[in-house]
PDB file of N, CA and C in Angstrom:
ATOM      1  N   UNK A   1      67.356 102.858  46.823  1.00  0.00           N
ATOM      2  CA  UNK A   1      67.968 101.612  47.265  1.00  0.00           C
ATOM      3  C   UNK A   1      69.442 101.825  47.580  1.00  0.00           C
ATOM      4  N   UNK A   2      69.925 101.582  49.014  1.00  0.00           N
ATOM      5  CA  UNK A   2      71.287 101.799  49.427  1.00  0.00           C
ATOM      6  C   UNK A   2      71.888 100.295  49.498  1.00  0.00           C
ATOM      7  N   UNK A   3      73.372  99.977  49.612  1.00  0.00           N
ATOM      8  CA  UNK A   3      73.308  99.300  49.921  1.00  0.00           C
ATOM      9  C   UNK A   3      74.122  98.744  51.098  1.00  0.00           C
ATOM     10  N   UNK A   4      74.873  98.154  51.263  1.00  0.00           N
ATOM     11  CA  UNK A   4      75.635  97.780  52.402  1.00  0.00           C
ATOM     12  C   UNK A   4      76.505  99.190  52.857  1.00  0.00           C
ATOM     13  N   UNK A   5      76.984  99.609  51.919  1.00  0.00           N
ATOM     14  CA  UNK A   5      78.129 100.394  51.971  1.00  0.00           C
ATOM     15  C   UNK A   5      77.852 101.683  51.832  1.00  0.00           C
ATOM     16  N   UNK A   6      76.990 101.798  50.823  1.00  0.00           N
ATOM     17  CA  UNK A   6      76.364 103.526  50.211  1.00  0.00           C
ATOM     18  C   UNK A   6      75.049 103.484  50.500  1.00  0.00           C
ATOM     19  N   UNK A   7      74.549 104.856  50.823  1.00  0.00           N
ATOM     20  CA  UNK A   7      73.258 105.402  50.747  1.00  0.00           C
ATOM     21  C   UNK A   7      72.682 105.434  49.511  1.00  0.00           C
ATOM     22  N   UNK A   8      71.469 105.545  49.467  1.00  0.00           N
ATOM     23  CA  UNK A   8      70.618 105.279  48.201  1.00  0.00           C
ATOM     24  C   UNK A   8      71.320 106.620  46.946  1.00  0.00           C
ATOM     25  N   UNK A   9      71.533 107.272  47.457  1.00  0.00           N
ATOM     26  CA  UNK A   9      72.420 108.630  46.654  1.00  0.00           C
ATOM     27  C   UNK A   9      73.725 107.896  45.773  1.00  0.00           C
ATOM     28  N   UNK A  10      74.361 107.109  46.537  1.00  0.00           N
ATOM     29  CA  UNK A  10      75.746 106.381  46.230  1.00  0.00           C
ATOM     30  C   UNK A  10      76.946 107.024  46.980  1.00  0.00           C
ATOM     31  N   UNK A  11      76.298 107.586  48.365  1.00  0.00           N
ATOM     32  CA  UNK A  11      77.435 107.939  48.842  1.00  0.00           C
ATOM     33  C   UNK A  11      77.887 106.667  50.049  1.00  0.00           C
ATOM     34  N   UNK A  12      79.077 106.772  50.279  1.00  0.00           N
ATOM     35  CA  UNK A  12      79.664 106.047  50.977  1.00  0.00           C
ATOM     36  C   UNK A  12      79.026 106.091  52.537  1.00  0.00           C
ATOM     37  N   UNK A  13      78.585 105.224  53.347  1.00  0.00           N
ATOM     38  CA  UNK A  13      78.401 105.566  54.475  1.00  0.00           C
ATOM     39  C   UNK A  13      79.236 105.596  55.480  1.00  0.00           C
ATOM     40  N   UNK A  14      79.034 106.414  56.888  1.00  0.00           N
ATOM     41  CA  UNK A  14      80.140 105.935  57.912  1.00  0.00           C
ATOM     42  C   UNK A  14      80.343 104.454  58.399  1.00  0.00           C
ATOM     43  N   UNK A  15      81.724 104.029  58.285  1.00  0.00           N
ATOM     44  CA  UNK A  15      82.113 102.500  58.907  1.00  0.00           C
ATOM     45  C   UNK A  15      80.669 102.410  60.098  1.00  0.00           C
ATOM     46  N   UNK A  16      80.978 102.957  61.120  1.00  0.00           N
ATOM     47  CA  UNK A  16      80.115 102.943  61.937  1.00  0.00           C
ATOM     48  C   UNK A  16      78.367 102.577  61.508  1.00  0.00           C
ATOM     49  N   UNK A  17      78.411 102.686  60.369  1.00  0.00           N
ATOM     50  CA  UNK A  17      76.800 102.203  59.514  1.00  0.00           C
ATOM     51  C   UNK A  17      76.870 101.080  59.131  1.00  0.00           C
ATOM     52  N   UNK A  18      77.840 100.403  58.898  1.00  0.00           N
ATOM     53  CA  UNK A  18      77.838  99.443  58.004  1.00  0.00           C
ATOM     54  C   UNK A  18      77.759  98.452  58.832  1.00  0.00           C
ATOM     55  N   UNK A  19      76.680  97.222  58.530  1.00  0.00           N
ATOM     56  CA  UNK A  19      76.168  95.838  58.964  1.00  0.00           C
ATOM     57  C   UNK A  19      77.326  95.107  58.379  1.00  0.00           C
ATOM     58  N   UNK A  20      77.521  94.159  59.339  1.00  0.00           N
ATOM     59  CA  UNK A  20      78.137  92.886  58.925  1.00  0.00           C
ATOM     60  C   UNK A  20      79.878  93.553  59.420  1.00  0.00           C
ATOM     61  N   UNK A  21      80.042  94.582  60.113  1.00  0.00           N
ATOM     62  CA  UNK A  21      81.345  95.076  60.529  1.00  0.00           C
ATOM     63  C   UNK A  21      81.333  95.428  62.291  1.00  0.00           C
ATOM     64  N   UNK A  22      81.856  94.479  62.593  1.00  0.00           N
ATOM     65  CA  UNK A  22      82.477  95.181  64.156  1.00  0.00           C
ATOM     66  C   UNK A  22      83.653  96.075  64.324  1.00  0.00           C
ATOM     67  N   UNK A  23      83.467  97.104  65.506  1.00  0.00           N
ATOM     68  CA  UNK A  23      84.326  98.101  65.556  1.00  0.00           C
ATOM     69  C   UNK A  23      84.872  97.941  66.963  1.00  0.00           C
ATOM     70  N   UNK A  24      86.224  97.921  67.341  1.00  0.00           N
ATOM     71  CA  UNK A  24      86.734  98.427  68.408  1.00  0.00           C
ATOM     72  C   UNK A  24      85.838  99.492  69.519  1.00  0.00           C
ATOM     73  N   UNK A  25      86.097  99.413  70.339  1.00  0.00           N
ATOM     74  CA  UNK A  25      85.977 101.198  71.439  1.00  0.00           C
ATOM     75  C   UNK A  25      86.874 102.061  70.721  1.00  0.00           C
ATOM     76  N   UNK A  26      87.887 102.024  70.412  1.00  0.00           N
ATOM     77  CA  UNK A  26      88.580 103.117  69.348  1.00  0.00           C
ATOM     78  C   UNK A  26      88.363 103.192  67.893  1.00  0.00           C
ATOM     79  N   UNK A  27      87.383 102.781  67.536  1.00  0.00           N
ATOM     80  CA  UNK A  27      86.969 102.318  66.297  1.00  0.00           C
ATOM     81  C   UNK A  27      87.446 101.958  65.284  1.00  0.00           C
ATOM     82  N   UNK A  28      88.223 100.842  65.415  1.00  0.00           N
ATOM     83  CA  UNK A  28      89.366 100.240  64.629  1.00  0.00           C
ATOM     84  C   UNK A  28      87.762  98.956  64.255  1.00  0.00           C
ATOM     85  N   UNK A  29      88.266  98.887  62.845  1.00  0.00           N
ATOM     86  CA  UNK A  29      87.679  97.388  62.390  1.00  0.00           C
ATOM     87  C   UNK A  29      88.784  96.141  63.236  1.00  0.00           C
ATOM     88  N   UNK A  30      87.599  94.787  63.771  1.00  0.00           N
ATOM     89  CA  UNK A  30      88.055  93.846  64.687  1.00  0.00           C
ATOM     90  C   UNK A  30      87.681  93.096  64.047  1.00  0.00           C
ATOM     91  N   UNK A  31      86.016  92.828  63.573  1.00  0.00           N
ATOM     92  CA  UNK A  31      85.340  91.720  62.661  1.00  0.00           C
ATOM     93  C   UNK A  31      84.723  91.810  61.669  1.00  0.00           C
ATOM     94  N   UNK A  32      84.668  90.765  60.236  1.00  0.00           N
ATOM     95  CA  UNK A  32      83.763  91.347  59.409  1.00  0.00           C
ATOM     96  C   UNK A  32      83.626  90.016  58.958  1.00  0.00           C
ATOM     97  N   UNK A  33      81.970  90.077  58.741  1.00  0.00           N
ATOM     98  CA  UNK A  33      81.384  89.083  58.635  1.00  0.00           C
ATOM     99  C   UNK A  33      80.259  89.202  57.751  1.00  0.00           C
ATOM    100  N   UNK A  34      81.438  88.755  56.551  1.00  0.00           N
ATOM    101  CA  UNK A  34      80.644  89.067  55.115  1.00  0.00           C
ATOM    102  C   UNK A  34      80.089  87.516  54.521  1.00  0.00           C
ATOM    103  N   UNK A  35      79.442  86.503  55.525  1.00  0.00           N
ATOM    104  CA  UNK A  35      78.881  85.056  54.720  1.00  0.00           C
ATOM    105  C   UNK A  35      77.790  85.274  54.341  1.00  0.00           C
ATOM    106  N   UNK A  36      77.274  84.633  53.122  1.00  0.00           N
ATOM    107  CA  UNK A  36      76.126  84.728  52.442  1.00  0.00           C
ATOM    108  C   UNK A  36      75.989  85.960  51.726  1.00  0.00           C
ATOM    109  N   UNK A  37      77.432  86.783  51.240  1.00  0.00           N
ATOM    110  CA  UNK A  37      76.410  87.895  50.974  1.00  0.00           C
ATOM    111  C   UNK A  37      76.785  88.265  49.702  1.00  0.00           C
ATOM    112  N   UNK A  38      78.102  87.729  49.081  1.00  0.00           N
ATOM    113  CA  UNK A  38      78.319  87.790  47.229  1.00  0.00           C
ATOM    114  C   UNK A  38      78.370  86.831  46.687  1.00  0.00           C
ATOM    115  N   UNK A  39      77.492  86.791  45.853  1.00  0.00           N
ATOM    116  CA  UNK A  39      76.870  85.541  45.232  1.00  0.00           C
ATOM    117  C   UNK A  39      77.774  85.496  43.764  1.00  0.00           C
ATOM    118  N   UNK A  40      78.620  86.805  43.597  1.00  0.00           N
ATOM    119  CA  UNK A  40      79.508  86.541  42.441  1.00  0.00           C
ATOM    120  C   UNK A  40      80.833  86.646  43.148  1.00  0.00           C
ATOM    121  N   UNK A  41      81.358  86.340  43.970  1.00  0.00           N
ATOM    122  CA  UNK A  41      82.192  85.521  44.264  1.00  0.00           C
ATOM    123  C   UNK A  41      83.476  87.054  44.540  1.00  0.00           C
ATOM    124  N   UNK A  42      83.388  88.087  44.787  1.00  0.00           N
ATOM    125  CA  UNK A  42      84.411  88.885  45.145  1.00  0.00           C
ATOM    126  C   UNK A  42      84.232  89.582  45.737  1.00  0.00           C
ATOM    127  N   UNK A  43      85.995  89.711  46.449  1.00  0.00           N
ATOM    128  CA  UNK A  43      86.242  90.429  47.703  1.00  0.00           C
ATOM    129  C   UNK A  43      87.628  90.994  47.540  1.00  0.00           C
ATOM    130  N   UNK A  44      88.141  92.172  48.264  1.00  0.00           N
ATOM    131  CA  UNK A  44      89.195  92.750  47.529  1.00  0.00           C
ATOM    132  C   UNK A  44      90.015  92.681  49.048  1.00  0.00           C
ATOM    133  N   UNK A  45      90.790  91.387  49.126  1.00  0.00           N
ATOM    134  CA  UNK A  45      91.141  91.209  50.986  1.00  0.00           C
ATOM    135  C   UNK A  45      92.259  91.679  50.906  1.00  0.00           C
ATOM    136  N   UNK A  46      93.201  92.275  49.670  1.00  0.00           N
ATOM    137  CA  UNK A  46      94.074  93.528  50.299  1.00  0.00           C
ATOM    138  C   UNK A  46      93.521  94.623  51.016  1.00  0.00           C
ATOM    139  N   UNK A  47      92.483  94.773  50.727  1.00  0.00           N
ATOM    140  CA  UNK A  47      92.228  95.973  51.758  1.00  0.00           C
ATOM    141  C   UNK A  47      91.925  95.738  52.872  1.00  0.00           C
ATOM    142  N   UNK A  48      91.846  94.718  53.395  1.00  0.00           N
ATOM    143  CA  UNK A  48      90.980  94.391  54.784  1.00  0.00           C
ATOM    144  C   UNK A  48      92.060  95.218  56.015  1.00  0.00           C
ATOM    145  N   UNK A  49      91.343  95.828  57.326  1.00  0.00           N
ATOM    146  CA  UNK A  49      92.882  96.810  57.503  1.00  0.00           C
ATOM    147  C   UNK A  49      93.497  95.981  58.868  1.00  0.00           C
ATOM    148  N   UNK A  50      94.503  95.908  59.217  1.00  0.00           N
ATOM    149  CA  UNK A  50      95.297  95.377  59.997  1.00  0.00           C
ATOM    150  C   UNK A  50      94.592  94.889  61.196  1.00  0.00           C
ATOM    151  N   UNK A  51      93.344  95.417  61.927  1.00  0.00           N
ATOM    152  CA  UNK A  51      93.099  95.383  63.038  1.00  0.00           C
ATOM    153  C   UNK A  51      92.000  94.355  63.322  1.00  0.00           C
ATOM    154  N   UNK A  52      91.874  93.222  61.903  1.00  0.00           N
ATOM    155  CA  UNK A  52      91.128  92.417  61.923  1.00  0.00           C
ATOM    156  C   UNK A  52      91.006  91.909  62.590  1.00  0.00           C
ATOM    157  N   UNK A  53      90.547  91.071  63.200  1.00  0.00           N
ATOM    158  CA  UNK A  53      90.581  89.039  64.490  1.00  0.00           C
ATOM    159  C   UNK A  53      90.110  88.402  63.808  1.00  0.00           C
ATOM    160  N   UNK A  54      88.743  88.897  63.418  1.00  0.00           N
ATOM    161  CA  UNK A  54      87.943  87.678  62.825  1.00  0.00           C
ATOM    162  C   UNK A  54      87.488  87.956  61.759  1.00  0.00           C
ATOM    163  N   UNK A  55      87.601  87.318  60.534  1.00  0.00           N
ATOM    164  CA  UNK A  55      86.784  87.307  59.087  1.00  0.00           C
ATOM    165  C   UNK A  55      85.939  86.156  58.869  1.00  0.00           C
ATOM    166  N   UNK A  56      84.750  86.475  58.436  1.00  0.00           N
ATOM    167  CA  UNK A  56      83.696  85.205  58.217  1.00  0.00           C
ATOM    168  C   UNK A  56      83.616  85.504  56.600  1.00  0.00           C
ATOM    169  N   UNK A  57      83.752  84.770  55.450  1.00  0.00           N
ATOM    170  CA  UNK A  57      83.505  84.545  54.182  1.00  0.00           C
ATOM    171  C   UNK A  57      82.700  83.482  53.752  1.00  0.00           C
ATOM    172  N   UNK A  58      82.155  82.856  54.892  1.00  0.00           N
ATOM    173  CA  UNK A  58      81.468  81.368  54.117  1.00  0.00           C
ATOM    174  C   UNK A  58      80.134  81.693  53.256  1.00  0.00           C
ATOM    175  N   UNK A  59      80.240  80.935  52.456  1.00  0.00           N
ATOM    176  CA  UNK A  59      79.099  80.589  51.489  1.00  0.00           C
ATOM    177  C   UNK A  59      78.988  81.349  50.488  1.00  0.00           C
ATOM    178  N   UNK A  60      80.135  82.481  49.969  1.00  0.00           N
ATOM    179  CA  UNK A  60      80.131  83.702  49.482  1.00  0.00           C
ATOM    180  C   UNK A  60      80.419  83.141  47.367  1.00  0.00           C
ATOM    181  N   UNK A  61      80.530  81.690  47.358  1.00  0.00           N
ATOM    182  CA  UNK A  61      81.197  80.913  46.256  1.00  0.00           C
ATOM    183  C   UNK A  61      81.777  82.151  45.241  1.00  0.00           C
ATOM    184  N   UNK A  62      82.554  82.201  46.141  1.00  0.00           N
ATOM    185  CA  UNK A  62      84.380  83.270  46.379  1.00  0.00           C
ATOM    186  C   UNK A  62      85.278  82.125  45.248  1.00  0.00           C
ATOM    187  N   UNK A  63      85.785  82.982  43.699  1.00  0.00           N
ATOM    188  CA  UNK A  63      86.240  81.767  42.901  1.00  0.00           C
ATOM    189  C   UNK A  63      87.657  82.517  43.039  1.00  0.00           C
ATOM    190  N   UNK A  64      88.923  82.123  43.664  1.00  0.00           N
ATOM    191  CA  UNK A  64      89.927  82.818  43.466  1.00  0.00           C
ATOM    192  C   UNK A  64      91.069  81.910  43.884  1.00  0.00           C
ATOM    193  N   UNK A  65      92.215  81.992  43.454  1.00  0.00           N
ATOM    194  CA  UNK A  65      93.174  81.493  44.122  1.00  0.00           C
ATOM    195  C   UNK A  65      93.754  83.045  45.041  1.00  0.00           C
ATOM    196  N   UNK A  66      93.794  82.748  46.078  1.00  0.00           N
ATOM    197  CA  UNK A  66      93.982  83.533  47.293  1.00  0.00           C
ATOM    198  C   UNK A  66      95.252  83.461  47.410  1.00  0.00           C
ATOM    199  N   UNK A  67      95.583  85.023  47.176  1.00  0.00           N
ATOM    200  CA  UNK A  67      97.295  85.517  47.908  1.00  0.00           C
ATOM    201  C   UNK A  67      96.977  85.283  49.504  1.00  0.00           C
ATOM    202  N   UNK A  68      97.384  84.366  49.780  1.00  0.00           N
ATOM    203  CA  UNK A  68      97.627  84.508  51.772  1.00  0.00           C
ATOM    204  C   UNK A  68      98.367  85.221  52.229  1.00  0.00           C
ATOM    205  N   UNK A  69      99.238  85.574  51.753  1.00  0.00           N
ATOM    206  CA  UNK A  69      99.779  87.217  52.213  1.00  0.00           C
ATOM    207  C   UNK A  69      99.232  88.446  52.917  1.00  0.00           C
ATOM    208  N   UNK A  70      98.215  88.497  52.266  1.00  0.00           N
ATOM    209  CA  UNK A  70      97.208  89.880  52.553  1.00  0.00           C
ATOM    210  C   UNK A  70      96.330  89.805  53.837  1.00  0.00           C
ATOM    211  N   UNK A  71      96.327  88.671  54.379  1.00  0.00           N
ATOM    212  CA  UNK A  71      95.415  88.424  55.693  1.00  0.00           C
ATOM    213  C   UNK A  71      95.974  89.261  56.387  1.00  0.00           C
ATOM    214  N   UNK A  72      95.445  90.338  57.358  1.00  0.00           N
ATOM    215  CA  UNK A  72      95.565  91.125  58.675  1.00  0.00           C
ATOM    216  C   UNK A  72      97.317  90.282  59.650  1.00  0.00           C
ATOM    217  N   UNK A  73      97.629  90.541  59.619  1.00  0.00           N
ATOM    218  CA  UNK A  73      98.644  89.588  60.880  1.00  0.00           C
ATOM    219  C   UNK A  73      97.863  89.517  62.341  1.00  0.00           C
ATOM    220  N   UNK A  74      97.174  90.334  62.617  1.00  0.00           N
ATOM    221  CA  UNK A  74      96.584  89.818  63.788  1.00  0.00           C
ATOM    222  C   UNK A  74      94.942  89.046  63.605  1.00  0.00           C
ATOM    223  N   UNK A  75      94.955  88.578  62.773  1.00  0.00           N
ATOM    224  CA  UNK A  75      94.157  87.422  62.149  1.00  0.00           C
ATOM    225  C   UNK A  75      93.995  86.247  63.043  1.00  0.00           C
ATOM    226  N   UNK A  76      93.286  85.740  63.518  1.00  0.00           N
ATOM    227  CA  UNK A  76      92.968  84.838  64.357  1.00  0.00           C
ATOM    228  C   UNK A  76      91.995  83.924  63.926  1.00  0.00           C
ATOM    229  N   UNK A  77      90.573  84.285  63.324  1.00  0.00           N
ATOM    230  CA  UNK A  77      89.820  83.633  62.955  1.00  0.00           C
ATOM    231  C   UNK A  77      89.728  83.798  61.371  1.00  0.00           C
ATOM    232  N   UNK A  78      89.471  82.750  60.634  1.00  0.00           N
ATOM    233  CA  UNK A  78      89.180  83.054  59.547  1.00  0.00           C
ATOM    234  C   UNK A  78      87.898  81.950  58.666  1.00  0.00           C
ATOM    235  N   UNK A  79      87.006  82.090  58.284  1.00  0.00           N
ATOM    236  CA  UNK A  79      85.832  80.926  57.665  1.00  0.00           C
ATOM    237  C   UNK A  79      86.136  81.252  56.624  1.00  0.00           C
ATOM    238  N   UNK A  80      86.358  80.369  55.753  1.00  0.00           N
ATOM    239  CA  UNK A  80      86.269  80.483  54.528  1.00  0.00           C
ATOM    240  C   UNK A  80      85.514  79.299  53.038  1.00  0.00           C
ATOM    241  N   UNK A  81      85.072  78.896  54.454  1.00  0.00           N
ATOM    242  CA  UNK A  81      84.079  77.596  53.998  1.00  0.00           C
ATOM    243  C   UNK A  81      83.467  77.459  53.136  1.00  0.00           C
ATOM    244  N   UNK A  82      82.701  76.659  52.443  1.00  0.00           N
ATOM    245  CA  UNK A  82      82.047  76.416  51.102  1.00  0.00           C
ATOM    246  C   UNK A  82      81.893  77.867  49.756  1.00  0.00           C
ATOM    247  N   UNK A  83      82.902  77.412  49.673  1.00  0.00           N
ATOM    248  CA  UNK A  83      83.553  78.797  48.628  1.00  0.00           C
ATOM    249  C   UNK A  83      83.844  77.908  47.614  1.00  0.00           C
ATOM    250  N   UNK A  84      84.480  78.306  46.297  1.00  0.00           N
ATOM    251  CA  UNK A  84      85.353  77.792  45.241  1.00  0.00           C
ATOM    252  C   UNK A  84      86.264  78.170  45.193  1.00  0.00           C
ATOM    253  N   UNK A  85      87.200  77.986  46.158  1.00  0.00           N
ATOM    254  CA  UNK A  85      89.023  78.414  46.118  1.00  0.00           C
ATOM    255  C   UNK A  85      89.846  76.949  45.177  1.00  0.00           C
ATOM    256  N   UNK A  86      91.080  77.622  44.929  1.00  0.00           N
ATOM    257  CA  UNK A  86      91.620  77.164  43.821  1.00  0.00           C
ATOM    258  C   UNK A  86      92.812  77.506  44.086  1.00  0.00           C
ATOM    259  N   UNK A  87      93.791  76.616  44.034  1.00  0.00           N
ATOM    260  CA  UNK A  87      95.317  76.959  44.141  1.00  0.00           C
ATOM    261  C   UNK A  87      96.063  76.192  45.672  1.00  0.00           C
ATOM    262  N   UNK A  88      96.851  76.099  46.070  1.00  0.00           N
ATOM    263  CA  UNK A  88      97.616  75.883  46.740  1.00  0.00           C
ATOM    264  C   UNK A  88      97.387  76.729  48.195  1.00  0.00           C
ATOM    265  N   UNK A  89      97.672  76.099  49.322  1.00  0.00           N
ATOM    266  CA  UNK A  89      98.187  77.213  51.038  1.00  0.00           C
ATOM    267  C   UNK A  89      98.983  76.655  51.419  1.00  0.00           C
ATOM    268  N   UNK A  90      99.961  77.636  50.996  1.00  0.00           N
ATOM    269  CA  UNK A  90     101.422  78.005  51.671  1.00  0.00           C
ATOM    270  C   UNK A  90     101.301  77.597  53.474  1.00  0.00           C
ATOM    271  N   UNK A  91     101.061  77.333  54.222  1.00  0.00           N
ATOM    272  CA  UNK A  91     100.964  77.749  55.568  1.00  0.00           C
ATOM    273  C   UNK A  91     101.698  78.462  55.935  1.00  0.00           C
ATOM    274  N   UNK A  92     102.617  78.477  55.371  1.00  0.00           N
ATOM    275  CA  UNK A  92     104.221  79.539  56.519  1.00  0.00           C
ATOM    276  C   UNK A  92     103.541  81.129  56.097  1.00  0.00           C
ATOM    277  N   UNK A  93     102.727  81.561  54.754  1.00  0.00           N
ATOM    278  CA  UNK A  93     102.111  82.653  54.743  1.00  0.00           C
ATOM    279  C   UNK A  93     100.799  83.201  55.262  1.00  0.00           C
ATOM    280  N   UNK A  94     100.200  82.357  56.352  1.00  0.00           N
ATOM    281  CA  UNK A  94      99.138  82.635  56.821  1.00  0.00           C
ATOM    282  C   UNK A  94      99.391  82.971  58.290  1.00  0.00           C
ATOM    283  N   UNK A  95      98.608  84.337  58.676  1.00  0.00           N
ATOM    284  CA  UNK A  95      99.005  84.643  59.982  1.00  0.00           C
ATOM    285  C   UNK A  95      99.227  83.530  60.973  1.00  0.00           C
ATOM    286  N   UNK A  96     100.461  84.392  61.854  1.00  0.00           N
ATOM    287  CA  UNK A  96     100.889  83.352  62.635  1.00  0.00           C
ATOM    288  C   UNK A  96     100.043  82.600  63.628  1.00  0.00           C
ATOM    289  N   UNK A  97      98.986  83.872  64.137  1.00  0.00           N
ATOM    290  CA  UNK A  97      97.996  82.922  65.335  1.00  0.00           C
ATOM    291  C   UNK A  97      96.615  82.114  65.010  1.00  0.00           C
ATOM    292  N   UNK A  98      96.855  82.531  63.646  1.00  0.00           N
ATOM    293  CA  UNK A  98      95.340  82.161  63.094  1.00  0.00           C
ATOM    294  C   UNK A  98      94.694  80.405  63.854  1.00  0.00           C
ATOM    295  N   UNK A  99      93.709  80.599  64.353  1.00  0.00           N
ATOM    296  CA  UNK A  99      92.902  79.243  64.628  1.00  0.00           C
ATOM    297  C   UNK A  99      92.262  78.798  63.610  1.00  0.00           C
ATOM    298  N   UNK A 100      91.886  77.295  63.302  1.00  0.00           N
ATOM    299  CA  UNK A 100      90.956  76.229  62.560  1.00  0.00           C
ATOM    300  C   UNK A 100      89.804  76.349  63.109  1.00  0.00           C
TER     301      UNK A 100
END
């Protein structure tokens, strides 16, 4: 049994394997579209890498108060819909072009 990320061994697979991730023509991550798919609620979105647009998180009942800091700056889309977030949004810390 592998799973999103690792082969049934536990090795890591190539980006290029992984469902639920779009890649550039230069193979930069553009989209990732992780809804429905952690049912315990975590995601580690410092790492997400700069070359994001679009992040989908809905339905993931994601329990965190969220540093908005860490979003990609070229962030454009973001779902973060029926989750359990908690805490306050800054707006002045959320990428500048981001759409609703």
């Amino acid at each position: 049994n592998g799973t999103i990320f690792h082969d049934s061994d536990g090795t890591f697979k190539e980006i290029r394997g992984w469902s639920y991730i779009t890649l550039d023509a230069a193979g930069h991550v553009i989209a990732v579209d992780f809804h429905d798919l952690s049912k315990n609620g975590q995601f580690q979105l410092e790492w997400l890498p700069e070359t994001v647009y679009t992040l989908e998180l809905e339905l993931n009942q994601y329990k965190k108060d969220i540093d908005w800091k860490v979003f990609p700056i070229g962030l454009h889309i973001l779902n973060i819909s029926e989750n359990l977030l908690y805490g306050s949004l800054p707006l002045e810390d959320l990428p500048r072009d981001i759409r609703a």
